[in-house]
N, C-alpha and C. Protein backbone atom coordinates (compact mmCIF):
# COMPACT_ATOMS: atom_id res chain seq x y z
N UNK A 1 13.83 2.39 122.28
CA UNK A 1 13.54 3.31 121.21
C UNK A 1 12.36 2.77 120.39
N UNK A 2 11.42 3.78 119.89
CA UNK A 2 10.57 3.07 119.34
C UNK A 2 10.64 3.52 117.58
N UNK A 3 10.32 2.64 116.85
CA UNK A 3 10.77 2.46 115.57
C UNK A 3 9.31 2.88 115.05
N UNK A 4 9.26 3.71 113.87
CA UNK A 4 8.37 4.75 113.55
C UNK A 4 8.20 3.91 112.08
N UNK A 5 9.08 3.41 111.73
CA UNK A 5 9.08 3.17 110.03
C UNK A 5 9.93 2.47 109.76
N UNK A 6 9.83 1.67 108.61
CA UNK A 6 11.04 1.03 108.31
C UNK A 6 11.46 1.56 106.61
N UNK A 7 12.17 1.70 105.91
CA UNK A 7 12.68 1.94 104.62
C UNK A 7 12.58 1.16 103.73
N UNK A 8 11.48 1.21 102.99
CA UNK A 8 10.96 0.34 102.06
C UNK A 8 11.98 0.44 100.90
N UNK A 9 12.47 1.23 100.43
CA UNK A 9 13.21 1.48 99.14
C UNK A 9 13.39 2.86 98.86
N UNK A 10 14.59 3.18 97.89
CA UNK A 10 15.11 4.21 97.51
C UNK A 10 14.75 4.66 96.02
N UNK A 11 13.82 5.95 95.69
CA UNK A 11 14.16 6.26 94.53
C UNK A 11 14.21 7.25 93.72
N UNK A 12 15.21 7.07 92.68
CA UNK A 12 15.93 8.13 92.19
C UNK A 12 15.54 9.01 91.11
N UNK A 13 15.29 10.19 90.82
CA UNK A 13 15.35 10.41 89.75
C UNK A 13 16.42 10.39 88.34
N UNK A 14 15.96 10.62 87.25
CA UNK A 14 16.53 9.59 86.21
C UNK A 14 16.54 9.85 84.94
N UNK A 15 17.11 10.59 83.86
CA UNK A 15 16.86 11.11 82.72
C UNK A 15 16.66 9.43 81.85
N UNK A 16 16.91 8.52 82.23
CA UNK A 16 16.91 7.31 81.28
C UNK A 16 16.98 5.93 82.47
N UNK A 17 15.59 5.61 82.67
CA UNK A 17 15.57 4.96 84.11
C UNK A 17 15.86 3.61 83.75
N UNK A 18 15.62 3.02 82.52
CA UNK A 18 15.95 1.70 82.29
C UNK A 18 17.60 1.45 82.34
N UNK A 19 18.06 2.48 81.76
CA UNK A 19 19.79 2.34 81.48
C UNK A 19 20.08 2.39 82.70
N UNK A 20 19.85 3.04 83.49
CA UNK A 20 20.33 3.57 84.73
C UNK A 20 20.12 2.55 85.74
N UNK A 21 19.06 1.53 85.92
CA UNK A 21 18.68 0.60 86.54
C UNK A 21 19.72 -0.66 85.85
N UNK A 22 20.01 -0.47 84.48
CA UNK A 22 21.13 -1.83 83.96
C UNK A 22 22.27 -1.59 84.59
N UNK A 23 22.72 -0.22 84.71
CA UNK A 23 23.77 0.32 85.64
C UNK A 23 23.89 -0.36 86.38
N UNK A 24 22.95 0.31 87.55
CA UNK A 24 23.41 -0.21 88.82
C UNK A 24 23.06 -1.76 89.05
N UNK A 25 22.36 -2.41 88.77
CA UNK A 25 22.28 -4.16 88.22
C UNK A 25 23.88 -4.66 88.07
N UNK A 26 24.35 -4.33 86.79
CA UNK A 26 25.18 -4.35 86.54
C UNK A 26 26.48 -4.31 88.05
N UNK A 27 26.67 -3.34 88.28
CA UNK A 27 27.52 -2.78 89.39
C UNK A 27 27.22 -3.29 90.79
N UNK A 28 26.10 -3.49 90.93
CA UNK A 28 26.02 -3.91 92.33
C UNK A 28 26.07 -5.98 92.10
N UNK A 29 25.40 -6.18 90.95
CA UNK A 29 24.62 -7.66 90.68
C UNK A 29 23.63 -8.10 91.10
N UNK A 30 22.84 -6.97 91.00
CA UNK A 30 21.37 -6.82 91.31
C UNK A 30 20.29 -7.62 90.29
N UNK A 31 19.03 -7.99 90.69
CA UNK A 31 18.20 -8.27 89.79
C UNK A 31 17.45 -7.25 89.36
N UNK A 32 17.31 -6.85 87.75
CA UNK A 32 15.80 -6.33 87.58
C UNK A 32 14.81 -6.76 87.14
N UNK A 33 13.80 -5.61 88.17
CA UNK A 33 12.69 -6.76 88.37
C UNK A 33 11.84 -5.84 87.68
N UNK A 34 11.72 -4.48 87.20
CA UNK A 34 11.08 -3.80 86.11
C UNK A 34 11.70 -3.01 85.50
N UNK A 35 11.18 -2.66 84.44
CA UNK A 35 12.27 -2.28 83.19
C UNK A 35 11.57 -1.72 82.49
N UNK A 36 10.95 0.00 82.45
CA UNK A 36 10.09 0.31 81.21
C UNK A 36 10.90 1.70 81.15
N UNK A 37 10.61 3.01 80.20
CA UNK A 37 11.08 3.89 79.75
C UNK A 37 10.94 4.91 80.59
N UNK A 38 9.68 4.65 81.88
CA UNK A 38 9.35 5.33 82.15
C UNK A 38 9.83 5.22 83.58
N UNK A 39 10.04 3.69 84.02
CA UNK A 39 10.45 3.74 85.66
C UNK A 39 11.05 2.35 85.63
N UNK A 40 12.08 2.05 86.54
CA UNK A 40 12.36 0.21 86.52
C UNK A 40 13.18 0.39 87.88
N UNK A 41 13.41 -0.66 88.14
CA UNK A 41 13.82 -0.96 89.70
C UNK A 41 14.73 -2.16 89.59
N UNK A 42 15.45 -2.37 90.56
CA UNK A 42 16.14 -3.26 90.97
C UNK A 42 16.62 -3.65 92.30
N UNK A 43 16.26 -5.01 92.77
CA UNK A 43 16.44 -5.47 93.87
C UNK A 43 17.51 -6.44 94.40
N UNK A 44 17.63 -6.82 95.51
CA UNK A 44 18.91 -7.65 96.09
C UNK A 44 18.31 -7.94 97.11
N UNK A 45 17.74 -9.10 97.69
CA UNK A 45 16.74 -9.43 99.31
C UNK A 45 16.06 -8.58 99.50
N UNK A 46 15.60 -7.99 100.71
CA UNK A 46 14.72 -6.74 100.93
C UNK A 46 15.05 -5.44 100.13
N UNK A 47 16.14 -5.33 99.77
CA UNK A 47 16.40 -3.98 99.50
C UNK A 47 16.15 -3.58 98.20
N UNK A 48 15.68 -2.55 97.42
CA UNK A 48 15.02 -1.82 96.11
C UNK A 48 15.41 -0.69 96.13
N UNK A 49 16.02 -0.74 94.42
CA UNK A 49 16.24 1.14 94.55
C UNK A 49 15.57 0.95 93.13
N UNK A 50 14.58 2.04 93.04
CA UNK A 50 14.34 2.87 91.84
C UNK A 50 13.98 3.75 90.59
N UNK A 51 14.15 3.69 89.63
CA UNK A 51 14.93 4.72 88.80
C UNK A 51 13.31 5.05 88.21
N UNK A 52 12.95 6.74 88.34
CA UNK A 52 11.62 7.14 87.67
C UNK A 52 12.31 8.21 86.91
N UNK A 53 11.32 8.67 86.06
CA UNK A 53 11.88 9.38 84.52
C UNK A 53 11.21 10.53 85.42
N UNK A 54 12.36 11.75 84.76
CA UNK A 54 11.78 13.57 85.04
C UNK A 54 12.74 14.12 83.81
N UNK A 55 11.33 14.44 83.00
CA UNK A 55 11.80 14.99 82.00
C UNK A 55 12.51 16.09 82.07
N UNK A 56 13.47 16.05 81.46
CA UNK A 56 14.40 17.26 81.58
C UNK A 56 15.19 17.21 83.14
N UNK A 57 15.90 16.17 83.28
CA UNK A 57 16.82 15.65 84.56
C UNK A 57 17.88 16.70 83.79
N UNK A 58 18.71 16.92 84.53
CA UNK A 58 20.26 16.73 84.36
C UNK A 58 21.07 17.17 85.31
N UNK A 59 21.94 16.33 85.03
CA UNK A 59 22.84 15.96 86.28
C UNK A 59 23.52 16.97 86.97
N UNK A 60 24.02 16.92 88.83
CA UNK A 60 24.18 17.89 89.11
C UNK A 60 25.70 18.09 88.31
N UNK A 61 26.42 19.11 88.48
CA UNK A 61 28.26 19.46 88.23
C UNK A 61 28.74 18.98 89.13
N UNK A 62 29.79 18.66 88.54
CA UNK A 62 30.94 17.55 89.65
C UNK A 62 32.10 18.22 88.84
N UNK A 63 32.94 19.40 90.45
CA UNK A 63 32.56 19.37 91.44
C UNK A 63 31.63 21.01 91.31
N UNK A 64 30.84 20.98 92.33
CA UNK A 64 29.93 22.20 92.32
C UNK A 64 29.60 22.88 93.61
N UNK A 65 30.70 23.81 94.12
CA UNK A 65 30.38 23.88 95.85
C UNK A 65 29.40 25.37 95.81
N UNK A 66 28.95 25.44 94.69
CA UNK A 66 27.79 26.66 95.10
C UNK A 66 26.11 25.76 94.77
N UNK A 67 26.50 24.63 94.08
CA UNK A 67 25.67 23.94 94.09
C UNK A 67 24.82 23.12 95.43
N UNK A 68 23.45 22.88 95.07
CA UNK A 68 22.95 22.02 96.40
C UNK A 68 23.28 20.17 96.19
N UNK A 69 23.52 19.79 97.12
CA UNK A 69 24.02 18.42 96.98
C UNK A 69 22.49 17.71 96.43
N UNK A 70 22.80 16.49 95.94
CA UNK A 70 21.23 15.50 95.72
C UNK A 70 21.85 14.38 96.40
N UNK A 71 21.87 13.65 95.87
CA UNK A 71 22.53 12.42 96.84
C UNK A 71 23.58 11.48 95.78
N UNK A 72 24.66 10.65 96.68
CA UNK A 72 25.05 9.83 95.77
C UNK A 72 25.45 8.62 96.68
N UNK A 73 25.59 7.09 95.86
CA UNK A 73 25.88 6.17 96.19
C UNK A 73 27.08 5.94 96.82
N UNK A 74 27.10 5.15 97.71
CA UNK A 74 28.65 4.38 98.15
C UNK A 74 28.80 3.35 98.03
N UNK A 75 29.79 2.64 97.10
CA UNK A 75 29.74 0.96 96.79
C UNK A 75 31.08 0.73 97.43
N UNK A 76 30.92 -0.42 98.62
CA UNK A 76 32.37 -0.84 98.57
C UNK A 76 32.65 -2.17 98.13
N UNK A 77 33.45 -1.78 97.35
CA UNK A 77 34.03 -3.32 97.01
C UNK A 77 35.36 -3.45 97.25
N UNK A 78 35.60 -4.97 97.16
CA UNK A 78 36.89 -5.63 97.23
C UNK A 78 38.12 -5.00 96.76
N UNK A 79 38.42 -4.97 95.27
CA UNK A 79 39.03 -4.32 94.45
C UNK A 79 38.47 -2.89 93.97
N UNK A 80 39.24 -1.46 94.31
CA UNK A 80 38.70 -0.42 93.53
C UNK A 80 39.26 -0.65 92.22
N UNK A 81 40.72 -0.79 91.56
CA UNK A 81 40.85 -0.60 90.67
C UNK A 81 40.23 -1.38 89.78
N UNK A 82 40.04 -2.38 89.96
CA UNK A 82 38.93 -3.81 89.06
C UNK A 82 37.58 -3.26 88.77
N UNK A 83 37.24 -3.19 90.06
CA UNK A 83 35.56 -2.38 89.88
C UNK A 83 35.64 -0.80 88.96
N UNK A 84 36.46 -0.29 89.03
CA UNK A 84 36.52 0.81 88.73
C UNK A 84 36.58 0.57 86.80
N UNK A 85 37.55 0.16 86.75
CA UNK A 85 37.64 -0.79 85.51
C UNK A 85 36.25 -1.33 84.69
N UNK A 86 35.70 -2.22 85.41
CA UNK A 86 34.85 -2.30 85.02
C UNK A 86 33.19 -1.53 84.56
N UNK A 87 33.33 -0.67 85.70
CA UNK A 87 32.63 -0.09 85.60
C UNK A 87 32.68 1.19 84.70
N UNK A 88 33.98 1.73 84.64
CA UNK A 88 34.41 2.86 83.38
C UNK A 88 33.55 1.36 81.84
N UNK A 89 34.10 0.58 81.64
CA UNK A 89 33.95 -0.18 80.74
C UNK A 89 32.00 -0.30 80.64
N UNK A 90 31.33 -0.42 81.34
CA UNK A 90 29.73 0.14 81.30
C UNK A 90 29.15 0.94 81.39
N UNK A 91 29.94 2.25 81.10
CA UNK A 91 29.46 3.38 80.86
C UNK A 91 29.63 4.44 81.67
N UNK A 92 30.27 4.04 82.95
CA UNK A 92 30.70 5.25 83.85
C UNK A 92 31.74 6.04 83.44
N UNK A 93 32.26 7.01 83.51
CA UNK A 93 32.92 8.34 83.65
C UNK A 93 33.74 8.46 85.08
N UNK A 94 35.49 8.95 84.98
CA UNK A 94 35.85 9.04 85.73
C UNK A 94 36.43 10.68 85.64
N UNK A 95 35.67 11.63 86.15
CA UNK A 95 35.95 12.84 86.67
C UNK A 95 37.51 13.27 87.33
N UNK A 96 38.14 14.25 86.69
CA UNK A 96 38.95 14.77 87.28
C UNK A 96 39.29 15.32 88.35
N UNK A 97 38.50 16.01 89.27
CA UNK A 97 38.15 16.18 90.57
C UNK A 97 37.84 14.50 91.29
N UNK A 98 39.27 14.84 92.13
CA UNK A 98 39.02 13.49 92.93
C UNK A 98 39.29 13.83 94.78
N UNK A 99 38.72 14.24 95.63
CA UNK A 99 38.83 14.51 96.79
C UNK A 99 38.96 13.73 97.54
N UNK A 100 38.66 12.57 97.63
CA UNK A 100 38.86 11.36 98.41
C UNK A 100 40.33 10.99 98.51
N UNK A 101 41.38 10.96 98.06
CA UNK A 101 42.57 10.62 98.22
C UNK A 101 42.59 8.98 98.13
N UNK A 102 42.79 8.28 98.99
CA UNK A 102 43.17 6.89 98.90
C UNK A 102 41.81 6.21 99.53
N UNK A 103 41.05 7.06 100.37
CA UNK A 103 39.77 6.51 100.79
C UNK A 103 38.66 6.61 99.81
N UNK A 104 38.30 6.89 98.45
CA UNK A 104 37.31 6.66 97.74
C UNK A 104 37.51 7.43 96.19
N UNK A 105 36.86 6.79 95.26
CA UNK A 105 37.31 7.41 94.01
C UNK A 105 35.84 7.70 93.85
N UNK A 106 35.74 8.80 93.05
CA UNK A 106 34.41 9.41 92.59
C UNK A 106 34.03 9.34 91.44
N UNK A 107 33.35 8.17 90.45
CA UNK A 107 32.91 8.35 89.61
C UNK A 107 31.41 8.72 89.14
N UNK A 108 31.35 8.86 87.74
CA UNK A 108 30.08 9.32 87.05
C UNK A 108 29.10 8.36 86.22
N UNK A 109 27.69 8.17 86.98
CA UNK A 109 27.05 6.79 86.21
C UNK A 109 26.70 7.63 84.92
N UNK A 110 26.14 6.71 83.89
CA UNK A 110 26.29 7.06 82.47
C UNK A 110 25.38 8.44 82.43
N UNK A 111 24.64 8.68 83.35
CA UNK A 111 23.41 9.60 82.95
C UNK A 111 23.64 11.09 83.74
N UNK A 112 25.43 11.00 84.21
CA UNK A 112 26.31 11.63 85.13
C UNK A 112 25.91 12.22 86.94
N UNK A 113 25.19 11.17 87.19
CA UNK A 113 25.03 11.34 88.51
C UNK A 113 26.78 10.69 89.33
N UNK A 114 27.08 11.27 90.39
CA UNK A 114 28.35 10.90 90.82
C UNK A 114 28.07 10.00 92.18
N UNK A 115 28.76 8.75 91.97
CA UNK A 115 29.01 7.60 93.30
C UNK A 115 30.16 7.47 93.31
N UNK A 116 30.35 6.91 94.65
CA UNK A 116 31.95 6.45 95.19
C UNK A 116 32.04 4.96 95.09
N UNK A 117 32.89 4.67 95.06
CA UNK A 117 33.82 3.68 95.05
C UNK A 117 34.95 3.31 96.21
N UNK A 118 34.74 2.89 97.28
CA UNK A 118 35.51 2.74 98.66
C UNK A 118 35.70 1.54 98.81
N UNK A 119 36.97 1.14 99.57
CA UNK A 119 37.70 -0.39 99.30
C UNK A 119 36.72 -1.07 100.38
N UNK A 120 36.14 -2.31 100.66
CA UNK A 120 35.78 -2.87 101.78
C UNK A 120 36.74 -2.77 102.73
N UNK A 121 36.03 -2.36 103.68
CA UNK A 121 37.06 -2.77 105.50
C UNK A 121 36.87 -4.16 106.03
N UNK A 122 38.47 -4.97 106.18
CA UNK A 122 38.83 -6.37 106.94
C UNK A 122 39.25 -6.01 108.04
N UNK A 123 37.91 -5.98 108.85
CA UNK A 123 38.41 -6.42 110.29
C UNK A 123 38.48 -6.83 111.08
């Protein structure tokens, strides 16, 4: 197979790109490596996601099935209820609509974009 490209980085739009970049820093234990009002990023080895300002963002509805999807994160960690915990405690939002059942909880980062939360697989 021949490889066309490789994926330099991911990025998001962002009603508040600095907060949103402490976020996910925060949540993943990422470094940031820029930080202005207008755009900031954060990295972990090769990988970069980030956060540029569009005035007048706002977030899609959760849940919204006439709505078009945008995208959202999947973090797995060790502990959901810990992470989850913690992360309600930095500003996330935990939505009443929960579809995942025992395989993933759906929360809301502060600026209400929605990521999951899925336990790591030992196998």
């Amino acid at each position: 197979m021949t490889t066309h490209a490789d994926l330099a980085m991911v990025n998001l739009d962002s009603a508040d790109p600095a907060a949103h970049a402490a976020f996910y820093a925060h949540a993943l234990g990422w470094e940031i490596t820029h930080s202005q009002a207008e755009y900031a990023m954060i990295v972990s080895g090769g990988t970069s996601i980030g956060f540029g300002l569009v005035p007048g963002w706002a977030p899609p509805a959760w849940p919204d099935e006439t709505g078009a999807k945008r995208y959202h994160l999947d973090l797995v960690v060790d502990d959901v209820a810990l992470a989850e915990k913690d992360l309600l405690a930095a500003g996330a939002t935990r939505p009443e609509f929960q579809p995942g059942g025992a395989g993933w909880t759906v929360l809301l980062d502060p600026i209400g974009q929605p990521f999951c939360l899925s336990p790591r697989r030992r196998d």
